[in-house]
C-alpha atoms as a PDB file:
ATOM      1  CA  UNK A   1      -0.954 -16.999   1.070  1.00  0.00           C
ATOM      2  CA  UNK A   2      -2.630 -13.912   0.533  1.00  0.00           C
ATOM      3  CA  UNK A   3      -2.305 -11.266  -1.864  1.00  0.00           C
ATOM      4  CA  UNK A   4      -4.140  -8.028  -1.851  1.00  0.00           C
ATOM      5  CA  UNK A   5      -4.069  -4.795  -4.623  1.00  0.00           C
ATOM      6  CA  UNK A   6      -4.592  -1.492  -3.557  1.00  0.00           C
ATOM      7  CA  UNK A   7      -5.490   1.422  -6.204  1.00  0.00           C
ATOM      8  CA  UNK A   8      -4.724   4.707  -4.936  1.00  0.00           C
ATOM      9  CA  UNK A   9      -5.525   8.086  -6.935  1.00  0.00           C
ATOM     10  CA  UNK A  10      -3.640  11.441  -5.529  1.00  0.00           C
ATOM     11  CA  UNK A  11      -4.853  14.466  -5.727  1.00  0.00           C
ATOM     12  CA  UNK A  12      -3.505  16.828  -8.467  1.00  0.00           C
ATOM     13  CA  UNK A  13      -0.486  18.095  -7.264  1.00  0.00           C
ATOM     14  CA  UNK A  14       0.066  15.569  -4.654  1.00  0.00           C
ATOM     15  CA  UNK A  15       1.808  13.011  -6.107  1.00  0.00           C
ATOM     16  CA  UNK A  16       4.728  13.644  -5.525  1.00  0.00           C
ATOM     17  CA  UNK A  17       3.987  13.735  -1.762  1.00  0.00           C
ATOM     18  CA  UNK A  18       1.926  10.753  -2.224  1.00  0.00           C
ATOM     19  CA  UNK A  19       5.308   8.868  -3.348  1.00  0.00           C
ATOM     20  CA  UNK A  20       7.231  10.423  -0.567  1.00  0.00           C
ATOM     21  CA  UNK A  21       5.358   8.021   2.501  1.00  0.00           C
ATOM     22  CA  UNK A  22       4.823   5.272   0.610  1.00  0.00           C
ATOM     23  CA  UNK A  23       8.322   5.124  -0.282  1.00  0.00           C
ATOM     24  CA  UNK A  24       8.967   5.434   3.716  1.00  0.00           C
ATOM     25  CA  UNK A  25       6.139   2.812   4.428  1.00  0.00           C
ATOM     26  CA  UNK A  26       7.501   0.515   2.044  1.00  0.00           C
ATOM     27  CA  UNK A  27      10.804   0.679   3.464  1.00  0.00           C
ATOM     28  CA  UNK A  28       9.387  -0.092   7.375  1.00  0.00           C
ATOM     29  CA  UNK A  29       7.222  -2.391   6.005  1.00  0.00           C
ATOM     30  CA  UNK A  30      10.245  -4.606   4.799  1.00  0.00           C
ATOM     31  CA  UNK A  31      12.233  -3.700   8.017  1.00  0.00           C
ATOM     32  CA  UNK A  32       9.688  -4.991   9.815  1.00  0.00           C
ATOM     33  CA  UNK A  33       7.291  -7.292   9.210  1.00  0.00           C
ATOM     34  CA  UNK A  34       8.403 -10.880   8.352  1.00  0.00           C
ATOM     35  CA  UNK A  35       4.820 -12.086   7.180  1.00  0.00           C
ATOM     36  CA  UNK A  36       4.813  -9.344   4.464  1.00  0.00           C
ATOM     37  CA  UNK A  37       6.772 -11.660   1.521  1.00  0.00           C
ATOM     38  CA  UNK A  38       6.119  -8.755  -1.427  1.00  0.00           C
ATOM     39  CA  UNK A  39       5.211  -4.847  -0.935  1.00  0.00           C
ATOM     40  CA  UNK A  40       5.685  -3.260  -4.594  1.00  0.00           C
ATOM     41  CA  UNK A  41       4.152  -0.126  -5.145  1.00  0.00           C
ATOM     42  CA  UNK A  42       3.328   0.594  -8.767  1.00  0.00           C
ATOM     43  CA  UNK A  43       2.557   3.979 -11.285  1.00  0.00           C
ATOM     44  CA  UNK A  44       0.039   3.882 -13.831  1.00  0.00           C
ATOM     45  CA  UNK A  45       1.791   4.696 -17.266  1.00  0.00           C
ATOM     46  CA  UNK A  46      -1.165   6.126 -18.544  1.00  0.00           C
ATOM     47  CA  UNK A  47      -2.435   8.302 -15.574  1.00  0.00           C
ATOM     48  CA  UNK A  48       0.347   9.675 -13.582  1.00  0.00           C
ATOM     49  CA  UNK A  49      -1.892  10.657 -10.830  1.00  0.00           C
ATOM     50  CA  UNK A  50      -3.139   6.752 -10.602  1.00  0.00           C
ATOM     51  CA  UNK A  51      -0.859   4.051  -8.120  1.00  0.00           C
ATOM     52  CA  UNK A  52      -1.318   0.351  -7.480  1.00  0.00           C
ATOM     53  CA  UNK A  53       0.190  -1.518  -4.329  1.00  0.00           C
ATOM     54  CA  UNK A  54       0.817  -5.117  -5.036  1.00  0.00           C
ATOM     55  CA  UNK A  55       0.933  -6.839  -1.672  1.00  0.00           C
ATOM     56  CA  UNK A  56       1.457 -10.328  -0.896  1.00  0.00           C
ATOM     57  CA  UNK A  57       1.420 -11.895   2.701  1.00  0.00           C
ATOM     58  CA  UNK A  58       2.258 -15.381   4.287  1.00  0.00           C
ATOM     59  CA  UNK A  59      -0.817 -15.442   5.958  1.00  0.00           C
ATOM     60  CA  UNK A  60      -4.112 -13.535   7.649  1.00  0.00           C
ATOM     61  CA  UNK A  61      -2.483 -13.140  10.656  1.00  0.00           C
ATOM     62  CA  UNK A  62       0.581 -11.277   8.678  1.00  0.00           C
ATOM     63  CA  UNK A  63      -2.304  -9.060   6.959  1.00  0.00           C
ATOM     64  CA  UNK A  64      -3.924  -7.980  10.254  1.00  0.00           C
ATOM     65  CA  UNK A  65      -0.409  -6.694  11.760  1.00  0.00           C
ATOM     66  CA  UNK A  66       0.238  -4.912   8.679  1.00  0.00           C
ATOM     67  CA  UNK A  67      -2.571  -2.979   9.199  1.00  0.00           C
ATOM     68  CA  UNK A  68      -2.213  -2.994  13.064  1.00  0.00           C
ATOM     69  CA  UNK A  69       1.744  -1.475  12.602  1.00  0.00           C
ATOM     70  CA  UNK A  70       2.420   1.681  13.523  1.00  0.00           C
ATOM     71  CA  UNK A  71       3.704   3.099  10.371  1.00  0.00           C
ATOM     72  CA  UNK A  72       1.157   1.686   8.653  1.00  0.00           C
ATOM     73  CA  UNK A  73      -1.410   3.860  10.560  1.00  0.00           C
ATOM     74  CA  UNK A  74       0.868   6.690  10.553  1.00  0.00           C
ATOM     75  CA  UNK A  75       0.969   6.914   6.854  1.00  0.00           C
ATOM     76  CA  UNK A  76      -2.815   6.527   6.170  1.00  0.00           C
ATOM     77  CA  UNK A  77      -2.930   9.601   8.082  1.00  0.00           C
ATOM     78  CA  UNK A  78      -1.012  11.137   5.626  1.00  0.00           C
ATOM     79  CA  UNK A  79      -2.175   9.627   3.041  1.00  0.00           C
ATOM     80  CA  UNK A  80      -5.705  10.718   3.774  1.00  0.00           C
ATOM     81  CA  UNK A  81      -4.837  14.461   2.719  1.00  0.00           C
ATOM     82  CA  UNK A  82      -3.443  13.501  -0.498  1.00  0.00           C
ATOM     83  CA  UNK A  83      -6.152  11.215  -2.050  1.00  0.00           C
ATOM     84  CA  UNK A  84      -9.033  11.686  -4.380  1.00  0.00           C
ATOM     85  CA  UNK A  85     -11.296   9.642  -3.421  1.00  0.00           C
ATOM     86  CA  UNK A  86     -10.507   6.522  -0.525  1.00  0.00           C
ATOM     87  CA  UNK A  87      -8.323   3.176  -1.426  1.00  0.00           C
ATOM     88  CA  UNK A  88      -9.856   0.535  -3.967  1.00  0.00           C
ATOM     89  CA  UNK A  89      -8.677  -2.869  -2.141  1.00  0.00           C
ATOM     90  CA  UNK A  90      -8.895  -6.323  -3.169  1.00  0.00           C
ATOM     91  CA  UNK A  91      -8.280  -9.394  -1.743  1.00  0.00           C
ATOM     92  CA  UNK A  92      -7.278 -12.789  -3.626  1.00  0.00           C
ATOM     93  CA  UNK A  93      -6.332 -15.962  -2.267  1.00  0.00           C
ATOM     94  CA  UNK A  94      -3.482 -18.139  -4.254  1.00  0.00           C
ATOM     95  CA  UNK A  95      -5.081 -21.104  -5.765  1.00  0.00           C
ATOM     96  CA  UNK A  96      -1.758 -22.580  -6.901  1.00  0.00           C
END
């Protein structure tokens, strides 16, 4: 199993757009992608501006068509106008 975080920061003003497609990514990445076991996207409570995804996959071959799907590329293009700065990932593997 393999579980990745994802730290996003919007632009001022564009969080609210920013929310928008994930919400819509989040809901086609459920629809369609069996290997994806967890997709949780998450607000900071201290910085409004600041977002966390919480991802967890079945395997490496699950993470690569995640990133190969469709909407997946469709929203990065969207996304791209509404960050500061580019995606912090991280990847862990589950130990237990």
């Amino acid at each position: 199993m393999i579980v990745i975080t994802a730290t996003l920061q919007a632009k001022s003003g564009k969080e609210d757009e920013l929310i928008a497609v994930v919400k819509d990514l989040a809901e086609k990445v459920r629809e369609n992608e069996p290997g994806t076991l967890e997709y949780t996207f998450h607000r900071s409570k201290k910085a409004s501006s600041s977002f966390m995804f919480y991802e967890k996959y079945k395997d490496g071959e699950a993470v690569q068509a995640h990133m190969a799907s469709p909407h997946f590329q469709e929203a990065g293009k969207k996304l791209a106008d509404l960050l500061e700065g580019g995606l912090g990932l991280e990847t862990y593997e589950v130990i237990e």
